[in-house]
C-alpha atoms as a PDB file:
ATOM      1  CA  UNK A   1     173.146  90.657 108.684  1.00  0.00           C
ATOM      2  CA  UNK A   2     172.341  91.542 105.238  1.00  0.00           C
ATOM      3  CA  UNK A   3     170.169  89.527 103.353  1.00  0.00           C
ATOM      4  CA  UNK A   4     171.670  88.642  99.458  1.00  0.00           C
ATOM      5  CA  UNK A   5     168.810  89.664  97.542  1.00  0.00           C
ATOM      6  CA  UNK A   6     164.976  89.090  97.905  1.00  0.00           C
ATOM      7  CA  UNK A   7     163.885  85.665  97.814  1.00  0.00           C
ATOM      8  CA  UNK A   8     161.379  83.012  98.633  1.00  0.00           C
ATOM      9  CA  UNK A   9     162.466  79.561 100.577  1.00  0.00           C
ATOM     10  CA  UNK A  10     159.616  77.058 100.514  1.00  0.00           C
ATOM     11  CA  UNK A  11     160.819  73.823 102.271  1.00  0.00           C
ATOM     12  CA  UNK A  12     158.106  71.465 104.097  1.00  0.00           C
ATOM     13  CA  UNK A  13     155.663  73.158 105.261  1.00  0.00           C
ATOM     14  CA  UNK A  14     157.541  76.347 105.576  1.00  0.00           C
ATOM     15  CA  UNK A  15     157.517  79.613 103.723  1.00  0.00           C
ATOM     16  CA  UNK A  16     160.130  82.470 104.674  1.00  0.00           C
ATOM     17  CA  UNK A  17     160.366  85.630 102.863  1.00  0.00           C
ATOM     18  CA  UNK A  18     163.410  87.356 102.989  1.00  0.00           C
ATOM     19  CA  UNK A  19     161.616  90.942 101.525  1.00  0.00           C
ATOM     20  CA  UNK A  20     158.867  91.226 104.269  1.00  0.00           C
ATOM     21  CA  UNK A  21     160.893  88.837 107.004  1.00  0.00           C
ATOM     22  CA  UNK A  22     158.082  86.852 107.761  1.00  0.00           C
ATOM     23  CA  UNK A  23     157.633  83.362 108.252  1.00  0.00           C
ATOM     24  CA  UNK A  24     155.051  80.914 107.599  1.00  0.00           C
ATOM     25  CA  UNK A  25     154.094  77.565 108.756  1.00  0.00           C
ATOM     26  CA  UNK A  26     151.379  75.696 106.849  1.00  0.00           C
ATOM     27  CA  UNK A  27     150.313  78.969 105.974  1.00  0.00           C
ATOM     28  CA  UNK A  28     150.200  80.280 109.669  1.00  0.00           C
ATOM     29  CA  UNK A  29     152.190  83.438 110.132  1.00  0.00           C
ATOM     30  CA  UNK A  30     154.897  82.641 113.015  1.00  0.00           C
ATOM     31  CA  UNK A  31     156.232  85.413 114.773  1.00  0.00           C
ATOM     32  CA  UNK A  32     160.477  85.785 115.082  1.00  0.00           C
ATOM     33  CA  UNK A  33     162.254  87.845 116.091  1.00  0.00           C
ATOM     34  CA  UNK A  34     164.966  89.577 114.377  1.00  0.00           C
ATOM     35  CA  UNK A  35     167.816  87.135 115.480  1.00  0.00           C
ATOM     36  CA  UNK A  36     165.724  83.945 114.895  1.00  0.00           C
ATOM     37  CA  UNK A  37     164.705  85.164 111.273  1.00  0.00           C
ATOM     38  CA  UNK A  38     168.251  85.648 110.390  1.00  0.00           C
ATOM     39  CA  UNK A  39     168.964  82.555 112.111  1.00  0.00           C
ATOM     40  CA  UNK A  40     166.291  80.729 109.842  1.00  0.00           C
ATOM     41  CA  UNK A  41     167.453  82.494 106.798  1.00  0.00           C
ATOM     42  CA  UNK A  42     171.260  81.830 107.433  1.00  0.00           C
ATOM     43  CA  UNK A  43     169.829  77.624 107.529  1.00  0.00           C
ATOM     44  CA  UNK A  44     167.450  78.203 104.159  1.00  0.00           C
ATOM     45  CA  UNK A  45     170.245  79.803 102.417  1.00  0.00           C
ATOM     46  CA  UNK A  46     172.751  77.200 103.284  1.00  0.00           C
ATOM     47  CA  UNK A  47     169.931  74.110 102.891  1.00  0.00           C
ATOM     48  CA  UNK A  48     171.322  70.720 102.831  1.00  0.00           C
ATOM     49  CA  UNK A  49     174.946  72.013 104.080  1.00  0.00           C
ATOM     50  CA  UNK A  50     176.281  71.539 107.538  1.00  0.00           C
ATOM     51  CA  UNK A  51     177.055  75.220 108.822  1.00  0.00           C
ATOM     52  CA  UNK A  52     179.697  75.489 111.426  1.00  0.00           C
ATOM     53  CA  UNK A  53     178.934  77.366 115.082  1.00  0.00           C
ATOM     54  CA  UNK A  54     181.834  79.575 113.965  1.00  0.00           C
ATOM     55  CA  UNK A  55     180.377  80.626 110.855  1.00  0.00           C
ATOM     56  CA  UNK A  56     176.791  81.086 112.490  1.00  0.00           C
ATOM     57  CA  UNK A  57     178.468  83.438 115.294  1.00  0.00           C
ATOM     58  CA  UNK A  58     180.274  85.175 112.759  1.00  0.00           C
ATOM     59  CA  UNK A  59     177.514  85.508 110.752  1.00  0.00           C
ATOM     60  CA  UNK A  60     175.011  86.376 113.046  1.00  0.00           C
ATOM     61  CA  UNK A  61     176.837  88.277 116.002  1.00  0.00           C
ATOM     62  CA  UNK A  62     178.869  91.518 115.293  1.00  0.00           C
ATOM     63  CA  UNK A  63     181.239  90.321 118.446  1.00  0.00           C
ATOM     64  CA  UNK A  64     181.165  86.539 118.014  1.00  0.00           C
ATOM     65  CA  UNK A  65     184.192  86.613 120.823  1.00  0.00           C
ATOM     66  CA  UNK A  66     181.696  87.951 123.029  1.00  0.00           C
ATOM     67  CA  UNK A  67     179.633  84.464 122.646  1.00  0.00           C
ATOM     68  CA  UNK A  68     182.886  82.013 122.216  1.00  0.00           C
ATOM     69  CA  UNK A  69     181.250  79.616 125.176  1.00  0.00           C
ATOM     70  CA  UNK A  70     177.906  80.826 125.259  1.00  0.00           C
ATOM     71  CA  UNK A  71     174.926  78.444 124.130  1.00  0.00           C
ATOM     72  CA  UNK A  72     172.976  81.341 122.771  1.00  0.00           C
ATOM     73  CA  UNK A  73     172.820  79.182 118.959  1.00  0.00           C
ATOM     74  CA  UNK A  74     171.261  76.925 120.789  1.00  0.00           C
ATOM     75  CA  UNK A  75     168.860  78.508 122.757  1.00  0.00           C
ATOM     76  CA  UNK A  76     167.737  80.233 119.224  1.00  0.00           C
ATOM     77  CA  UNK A  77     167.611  76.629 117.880  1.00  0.00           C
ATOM     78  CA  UNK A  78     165.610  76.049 120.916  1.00  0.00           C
ATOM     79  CA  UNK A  79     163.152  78.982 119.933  1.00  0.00           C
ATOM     80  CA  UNK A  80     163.463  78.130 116.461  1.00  0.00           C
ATOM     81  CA  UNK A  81     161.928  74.166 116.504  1.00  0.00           C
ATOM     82  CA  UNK A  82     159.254  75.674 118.787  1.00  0.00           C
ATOM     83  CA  UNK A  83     157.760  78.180 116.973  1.00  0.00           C
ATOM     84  CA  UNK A  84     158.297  76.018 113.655  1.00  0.00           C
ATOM     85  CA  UNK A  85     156.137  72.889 114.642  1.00  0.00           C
ATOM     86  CA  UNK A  86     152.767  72.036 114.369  1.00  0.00           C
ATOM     87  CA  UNK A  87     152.913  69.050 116.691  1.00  0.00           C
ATOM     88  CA  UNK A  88     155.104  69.812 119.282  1.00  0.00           C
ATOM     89  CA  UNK A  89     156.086  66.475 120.686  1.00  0.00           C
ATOM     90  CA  UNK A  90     156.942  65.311 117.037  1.00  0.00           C
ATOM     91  CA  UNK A  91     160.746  65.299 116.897  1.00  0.00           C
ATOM     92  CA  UNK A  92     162.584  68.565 115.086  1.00  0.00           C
ATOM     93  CA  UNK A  93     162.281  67.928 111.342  1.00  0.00           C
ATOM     94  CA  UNK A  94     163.526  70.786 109.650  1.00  0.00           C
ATOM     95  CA  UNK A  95     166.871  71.195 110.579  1.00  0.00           C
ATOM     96  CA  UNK A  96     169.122  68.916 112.425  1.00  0.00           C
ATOM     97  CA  UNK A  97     171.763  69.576 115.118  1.00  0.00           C
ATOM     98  CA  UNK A  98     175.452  67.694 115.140  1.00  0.00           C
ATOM     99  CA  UNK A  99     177.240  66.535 118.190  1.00  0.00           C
ATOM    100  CA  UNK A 100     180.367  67.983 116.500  1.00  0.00           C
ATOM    101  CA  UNK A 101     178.527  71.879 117.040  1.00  0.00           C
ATOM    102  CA  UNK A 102     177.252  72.002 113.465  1.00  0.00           C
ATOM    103  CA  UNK A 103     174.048  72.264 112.151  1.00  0.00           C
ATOM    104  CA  UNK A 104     172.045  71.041 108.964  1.00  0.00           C
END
Protein backbone atom coordinates (compact mmCIF):
# COMPACT_ATOMS: atom_id res chain seq x y z
CA UNK A 1 0.00 0.00 0.00
CA UNK A 2 1.32 3.31 -0.78
CA UNK A 3 0.82 5.99 1.43
CA UNK A 4 -0.55 9.53 -0.52
CA UNK A 5 1.89 11.82 0.77
CA UNK A 6 3.38 12.47 4.31
CA UNK A 7 1.03 13.45 6.84
CA UNK A 8 0.04 13.75 10.44
CA UNK A 9 -3.56 12.29 11.80
CA UNK A 10 -4.21 13.48 15.34
CA UNK A 11 -7.67 12.14 16.44
CA UNK A 12 -8.35 11.46 20.36
CA UNK A 13 -5.68 10.59 21.89
CA UNK A 14 -3.95 9.26 18.88
CA UNK A 15 -1.07 10.42 16.77
CA UNK A 16 -0.04 8.37 13.51
CA UNK A 17 2.61 9.45 11.24
CA UNK A 18 2.50 8.30 7.94
CA UNK A 19 6.55 9.43 7.23
CA UNK A 20 8.11 7.39 10.17
CA UNK A 21 4.90 4.77 10.47
CA UNK A 22 4.63 5.07 13.97
CA UNK A 23 1.87 5.36 16.18
CA UNK A 24 1.15 7.04 19.30
CA UNK A 25 -1.26 6.79 22.06
CA UNK A 26 -1.36 9.59 24.64
CA UNK A 27 2.03 10.05 23.67
CA UNK A 28 3.05 6.30 24.21
CA UNK A 29 4.68 4.80 21.17
CA UNK A 30 2.47 1.58 20.18
CA UNK A 31 4.07 -0.93 18.26
CA UNK A 32 2.16 -2.27 14.67
CA UNK A 33 2.95 -4.03 12.51
CA UNK A 34 3.09 -3.35 8.93
CA UNK A 35 -0.52 -4.60 8.10
CA UNK A 36 -2.13 -2.95 11.20
CA UNK A 37 -0.41 0.51 10.38
CA UNK A 38 -1.80 0.44 6.97
CA UNK A 39 -4.88 -0.78 8.39
CA UNK A 40 -4.95 2.35 10.81
CA UNK A 41 -3.92 4.65 8.10
CA UNK A 42 -6.49 3.29 5.48
CA UNK A 43 -9.34 4.33 8.73
CA UNK A 44 -7.46 7.98 9.41
CA UNK A 45 -7.48 8.70 5.82
CA UNK A 46 -11.04 7.79 5.28
CA UNK A 47 -12.19 9.39 8.99
CA UNK A 48 -15.80 9.77 9.48
CA UNK A 49 -16.64 7.50 6.24
CA UNK A 50 -17.89 3.98 6.39
CA UNK A 51 -15.21 1.88 4.34
CA UNK A 52 -16.46 -1.26 2.80
CA UNK A 53 -14.62 -4.93 3.59
CA UNK A 54 -14.20 -4.95 -0.19
CA UNK A 55 -12.41 -1.84 -0.42
CA UNK A 56 -10.22 -2.67 2.78
CA UNK A 57 -9.21 -6.17 1.08
CA UNK A 58 -8.56 -4.50 -1.99
CA UNK A 59 -6.75 -2.01 -0.48
CA UNK A 60 -4.81 -3.79 1.83
CA UNK A 61 -4.27 -7.39 0.28
CA UNK A 62 -2.53 -7.79 -3.18
CA UNK A 63 -4.92 -11.12 -3.62
CA UNK A 64 -8.09 -9.98 -1.84
CA UNK A 65 -9.72 -13.37 -3.54
CA UNK A 66 -7.38 -15.15 -1.49
CA UNK A 67 -9.26 -13.65 1.79
CA UNK A 68 -13.03 -13.53 0.18
CA UNK A 69 -14.35 -15.53 3.57
CA UNK A 70 -11.58 -15.06 5.75
CA UNK A 71 -12.01 -12.85 9.03
CA UNK A 72 -8.47 -11.65 8.82
CA UNK A 73 -10.06 -7.57 8.88
CA UNK A 74 -11.25 -8.53 11.80
CA UNK A 75 -8.74 -10.16 13.58
CA UNK A 76 -6.53 -6.85 12.63
CA UNK A 77 -9.48 -4.86 14.09
CA UNK A 78 -9.07 -7.18 16.91
CA UNK A 79 -5.24 -6.24 17.21
CA UNK A 80 -5.98 -2.83 16.35
CA UNK A 81 -8.57 -1.77 19.56
CA UNK A 82 -5.99 -3.62 21.69
CA UNK A 83 -2.99 -2.02 21.17
CA UNK A 84 -4.97 1.44 20.80
CA UNK A 85 -6.56 1.58 24.39
CA UNK A 86 -5.52 2.78 27.50
CA UNK A 87 -8.25 1.09 29.52
CA UNK A 88 -8.85 -2.03 28.11
CA UNK A 89 -12.27 -2.97 29.34
CA UNK A 90 -13.55 0.54 28.12
CA UNK A 91 -15.53 -0.20 24.96
CA UNK A 92 -13.62 0.49 21.32
CA UNK A 93 -13.85 4.25 20.78
CA UNK A 94 -11.98 5.04 17.87
CA UNK A 95 -13.42 3.31 15.19
CA UNK A 96 -16.61 1.46 14.99
CA UNK A 97 -17.54 -1.84 13.29
CA UNK A 98 -21.06 -2.36 11.18
CA UNK A 99 -23.11 -5.46 11.18
CA UNK A 100 -23.43 -4.84 7.40
CA UNK A 101 -19.18 -5.67 7.18
CA UNK A 102 -18.25 -1.99 7.11
CA UNK A 103 -16.31 -0.05 9.23
CA UNK A 104 -16.17 3.69 10.54
Amino acid sequence: MLLSSKKIFEFQDISLDSNTRTVDVNREKVSLTKKEFDLLYLLAENLGSVIERKVIKSELWSDANLYKWSRTIDVHIQHLRAKLKDDPTDPPSHYNSSRSRKYA
